[in-house]
Protein backbone atom coordinates (compact mmCIF):
# COMPACT_ATOMS: atom_id res chain seq x y z
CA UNK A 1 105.35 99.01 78.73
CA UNK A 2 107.33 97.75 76.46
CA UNK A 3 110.32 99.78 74.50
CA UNK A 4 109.98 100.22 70.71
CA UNK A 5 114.05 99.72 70.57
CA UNK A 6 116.40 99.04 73.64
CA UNK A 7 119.32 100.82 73.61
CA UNK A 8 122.76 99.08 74.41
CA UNK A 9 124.78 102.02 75.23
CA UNK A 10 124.42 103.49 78.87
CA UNK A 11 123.38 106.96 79.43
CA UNK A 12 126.09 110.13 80.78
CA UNK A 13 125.44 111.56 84.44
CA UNK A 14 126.50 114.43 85.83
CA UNK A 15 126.25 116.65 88.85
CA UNK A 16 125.65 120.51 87.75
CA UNK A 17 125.15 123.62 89.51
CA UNK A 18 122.70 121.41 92.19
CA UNK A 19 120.97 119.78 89.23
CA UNK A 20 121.59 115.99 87.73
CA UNK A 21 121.80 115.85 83.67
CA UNK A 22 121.36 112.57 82.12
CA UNK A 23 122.40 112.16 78.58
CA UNK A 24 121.27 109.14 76.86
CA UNK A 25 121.24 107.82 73.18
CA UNK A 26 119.64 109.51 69.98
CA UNK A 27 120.13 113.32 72.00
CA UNK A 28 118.08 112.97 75.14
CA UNK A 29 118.85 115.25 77.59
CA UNK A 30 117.04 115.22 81.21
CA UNK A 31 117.33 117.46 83.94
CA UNK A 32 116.16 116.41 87.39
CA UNK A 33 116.37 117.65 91.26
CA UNK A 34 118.65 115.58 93.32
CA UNK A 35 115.63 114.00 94.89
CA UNK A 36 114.32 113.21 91.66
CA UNK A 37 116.91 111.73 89.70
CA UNK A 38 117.47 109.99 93.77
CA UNK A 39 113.84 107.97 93.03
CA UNK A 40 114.66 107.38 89.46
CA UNK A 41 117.74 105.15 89.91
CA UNK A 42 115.83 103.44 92.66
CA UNK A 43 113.16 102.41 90.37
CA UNK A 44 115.90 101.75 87.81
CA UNK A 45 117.21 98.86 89.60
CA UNK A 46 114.03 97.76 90.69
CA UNK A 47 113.06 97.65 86.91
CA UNK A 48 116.72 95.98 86.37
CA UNK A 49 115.99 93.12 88.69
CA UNK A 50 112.33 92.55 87.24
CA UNK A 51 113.96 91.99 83.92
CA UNK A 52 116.76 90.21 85.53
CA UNK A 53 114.32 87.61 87.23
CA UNK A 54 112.03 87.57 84.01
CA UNK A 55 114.93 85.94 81.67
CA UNK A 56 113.45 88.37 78.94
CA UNK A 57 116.37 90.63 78.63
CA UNK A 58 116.45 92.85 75.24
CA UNK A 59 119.58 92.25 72.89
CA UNK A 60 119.66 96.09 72.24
């Protein structure tokens, strides 16, 4: 998949009321389970290091 725009600035977490929020660029607002949000940043830095290895890494 690839991104229409990358953004450069990183996103806000925070730990509320047994819920994650993330709060990215341009308004985006998530809400996940522990468990979710858990999975998520694993597949974040899997996605990181693909990018990494690739060379191809977005200006932003």
């Amino acid at each position: 998949m690839d991104p229409v725009a990358a953004h450069c600035q990183a996103s806000d977490v925070i730990a509320e009321e047994g819920s994650i929020i993330i709060e990215g660029p341009d308004g985006v607002a998530v809400t996940m389970s522990p468990d979710a949000a858990e999975e998520t940043a694993h597949r974040l830095l899997r996605a990181v290091s693909e990018v990494r290895a690739s060379g191809k890494i977005s200006d932003g």
